[in-house]
N, C-alpha and C. Protein backbone atom coordinates (compact mmCIF):
# COMPACT_ATOMS: atom_id res chain seq x y z
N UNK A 1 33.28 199.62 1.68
CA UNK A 1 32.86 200.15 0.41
C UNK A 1 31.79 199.25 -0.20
N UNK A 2 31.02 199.84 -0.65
CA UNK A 2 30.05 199.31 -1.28
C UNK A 2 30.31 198.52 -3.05
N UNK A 3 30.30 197.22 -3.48
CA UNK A 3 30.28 196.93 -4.94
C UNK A 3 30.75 197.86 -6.01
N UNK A 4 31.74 198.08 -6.64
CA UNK A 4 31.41 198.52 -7.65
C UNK A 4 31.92 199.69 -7.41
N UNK A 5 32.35 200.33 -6.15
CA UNK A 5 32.41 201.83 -5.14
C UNK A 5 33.99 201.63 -5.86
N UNK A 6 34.65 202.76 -6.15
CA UNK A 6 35.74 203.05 -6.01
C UNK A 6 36.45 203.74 -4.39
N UNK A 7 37.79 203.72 -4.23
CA UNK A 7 37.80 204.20 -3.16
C UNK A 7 37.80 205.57 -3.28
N UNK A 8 38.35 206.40 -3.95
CA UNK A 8 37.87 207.58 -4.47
C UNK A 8 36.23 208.42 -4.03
N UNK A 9 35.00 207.30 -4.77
CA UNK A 9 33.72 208.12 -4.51
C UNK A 9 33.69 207.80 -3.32
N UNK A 10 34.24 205.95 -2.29
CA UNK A 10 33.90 205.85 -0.88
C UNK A 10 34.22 207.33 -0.17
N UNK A 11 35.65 207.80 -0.66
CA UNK A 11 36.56 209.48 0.45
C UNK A 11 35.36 210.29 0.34
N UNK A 12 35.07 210.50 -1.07
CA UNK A 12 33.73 211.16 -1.35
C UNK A 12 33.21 211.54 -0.70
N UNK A 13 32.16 210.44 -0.81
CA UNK A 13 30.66 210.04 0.17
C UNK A 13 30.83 210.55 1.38
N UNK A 14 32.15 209.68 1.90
CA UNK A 14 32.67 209.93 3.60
C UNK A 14 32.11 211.30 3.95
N UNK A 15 33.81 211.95 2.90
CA UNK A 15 33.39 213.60 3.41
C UNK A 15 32.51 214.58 3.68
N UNK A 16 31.61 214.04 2.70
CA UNK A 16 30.42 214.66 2.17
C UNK A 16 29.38 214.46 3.45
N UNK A 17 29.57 213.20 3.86
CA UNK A 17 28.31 212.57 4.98
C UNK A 17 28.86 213.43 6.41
N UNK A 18 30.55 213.18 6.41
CA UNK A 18 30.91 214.28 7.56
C UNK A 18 30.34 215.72 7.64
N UNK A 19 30.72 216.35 6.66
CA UNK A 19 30.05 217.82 6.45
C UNK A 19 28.83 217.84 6.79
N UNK A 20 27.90 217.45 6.41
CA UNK A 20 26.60 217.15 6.59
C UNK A 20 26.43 217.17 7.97
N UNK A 21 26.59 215.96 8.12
CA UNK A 21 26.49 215.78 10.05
C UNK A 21 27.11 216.85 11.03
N UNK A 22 28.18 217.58 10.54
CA UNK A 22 28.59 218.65 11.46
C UNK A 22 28.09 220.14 11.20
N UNK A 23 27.59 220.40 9.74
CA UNK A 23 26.73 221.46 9.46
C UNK A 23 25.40 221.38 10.43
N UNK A 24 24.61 220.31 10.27
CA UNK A 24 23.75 219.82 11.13
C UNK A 24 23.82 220.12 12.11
N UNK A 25 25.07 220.02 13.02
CA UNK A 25 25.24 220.04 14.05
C UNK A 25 25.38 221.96 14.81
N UNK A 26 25.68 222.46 13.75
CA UNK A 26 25.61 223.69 14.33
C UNK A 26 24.57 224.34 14.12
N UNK A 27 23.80 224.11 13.09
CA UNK A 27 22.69 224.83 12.59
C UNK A 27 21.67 224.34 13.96
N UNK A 28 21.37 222.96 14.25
CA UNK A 28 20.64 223.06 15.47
C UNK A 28 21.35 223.22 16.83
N UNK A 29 22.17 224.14 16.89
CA UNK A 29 23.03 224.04 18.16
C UNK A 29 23.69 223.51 18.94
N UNK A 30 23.64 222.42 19.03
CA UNK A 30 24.32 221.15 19.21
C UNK A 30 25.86 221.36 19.34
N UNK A 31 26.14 222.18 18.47
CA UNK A 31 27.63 222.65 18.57
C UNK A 31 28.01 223.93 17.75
N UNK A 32 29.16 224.99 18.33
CA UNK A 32 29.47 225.65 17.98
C UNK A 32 30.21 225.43 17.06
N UNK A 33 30.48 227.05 16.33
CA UNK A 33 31.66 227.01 15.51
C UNK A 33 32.73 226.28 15.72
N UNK A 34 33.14 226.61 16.41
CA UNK A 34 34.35 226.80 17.58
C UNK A 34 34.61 224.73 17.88
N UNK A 35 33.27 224.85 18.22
CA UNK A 35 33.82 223.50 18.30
C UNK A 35 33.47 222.10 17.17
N UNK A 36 33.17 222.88 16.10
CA UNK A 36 32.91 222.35 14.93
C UNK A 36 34.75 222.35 14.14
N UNK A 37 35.10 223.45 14.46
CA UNK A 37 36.44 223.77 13.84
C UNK A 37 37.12 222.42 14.87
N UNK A 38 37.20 222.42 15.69
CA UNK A 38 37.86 221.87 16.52
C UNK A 38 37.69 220.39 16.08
N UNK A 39 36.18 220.24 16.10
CA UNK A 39 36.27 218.08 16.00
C UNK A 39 36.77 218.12 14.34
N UNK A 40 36.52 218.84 13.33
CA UNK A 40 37.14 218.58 12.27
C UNK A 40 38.87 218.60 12.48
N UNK A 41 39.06 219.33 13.13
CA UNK A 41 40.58 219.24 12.93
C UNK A 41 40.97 217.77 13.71
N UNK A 42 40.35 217.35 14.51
CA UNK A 42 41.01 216.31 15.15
C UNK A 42 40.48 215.02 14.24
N UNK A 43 39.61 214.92 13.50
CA UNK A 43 39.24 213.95 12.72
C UNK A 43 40.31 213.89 11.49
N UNK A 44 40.55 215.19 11.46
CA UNK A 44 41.87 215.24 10.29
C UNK A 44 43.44 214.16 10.50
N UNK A 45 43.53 214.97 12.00
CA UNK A 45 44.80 214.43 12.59
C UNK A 45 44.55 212.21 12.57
N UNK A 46 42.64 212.19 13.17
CA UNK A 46 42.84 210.69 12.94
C UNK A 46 42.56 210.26 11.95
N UNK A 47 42.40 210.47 10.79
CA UNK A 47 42.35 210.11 9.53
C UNK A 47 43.55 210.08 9.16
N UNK A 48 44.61 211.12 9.32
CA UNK A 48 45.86 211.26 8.32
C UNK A 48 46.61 209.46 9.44
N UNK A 49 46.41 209.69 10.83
CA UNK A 49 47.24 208.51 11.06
C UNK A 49 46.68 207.42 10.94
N UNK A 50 45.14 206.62 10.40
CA UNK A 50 44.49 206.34 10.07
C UNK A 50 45.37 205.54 8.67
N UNK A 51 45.56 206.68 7.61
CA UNK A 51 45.92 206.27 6.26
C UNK A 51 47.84 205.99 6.55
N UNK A 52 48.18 206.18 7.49
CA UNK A 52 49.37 206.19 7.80
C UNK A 52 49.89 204.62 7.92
N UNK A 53 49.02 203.54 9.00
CA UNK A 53 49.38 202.52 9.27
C UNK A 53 48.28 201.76 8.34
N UNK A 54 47.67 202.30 6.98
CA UNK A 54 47.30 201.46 6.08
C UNK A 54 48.04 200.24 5.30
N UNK A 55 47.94 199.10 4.61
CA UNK A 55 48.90 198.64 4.23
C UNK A 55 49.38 199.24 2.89
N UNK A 56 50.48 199.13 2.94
CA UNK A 56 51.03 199.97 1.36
C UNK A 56 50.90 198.80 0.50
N UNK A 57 50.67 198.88 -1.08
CA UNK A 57 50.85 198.14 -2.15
C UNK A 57 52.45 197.84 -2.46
N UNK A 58 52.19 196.91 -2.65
CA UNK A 58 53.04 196.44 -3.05
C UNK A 58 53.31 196.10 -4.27
């Protein structure tokens, strides 16, 4: 995260920069629907276990 970044706008940004890059990605062909649906869902699955073995507050 950048200074000053909450982690909040960092999820933000993230998401936002993901979308981007995979809209991108179909609009010049690069990838289908199909498999646009697909790498998002698996980025989901490694993100959720991702935030899973984060450390919890204490």
């Amino acid at each position: 995260m950048r200074d000053g970044e909450s982690s909040a706008e960092w999820c933000t940004h993230f998401a936002r920069t993901v979308a981007d890059e995979i809209r991108t990605g179909v609009q010049c062909g690069a990838l289908t629907f199909g498999e646009a649906d697909q790498l998002l869902a698996r980025m989901r699955v490694l993100l959720e276990q991702a935030l899973d073995l984060a450390p919890q507050p204490i």
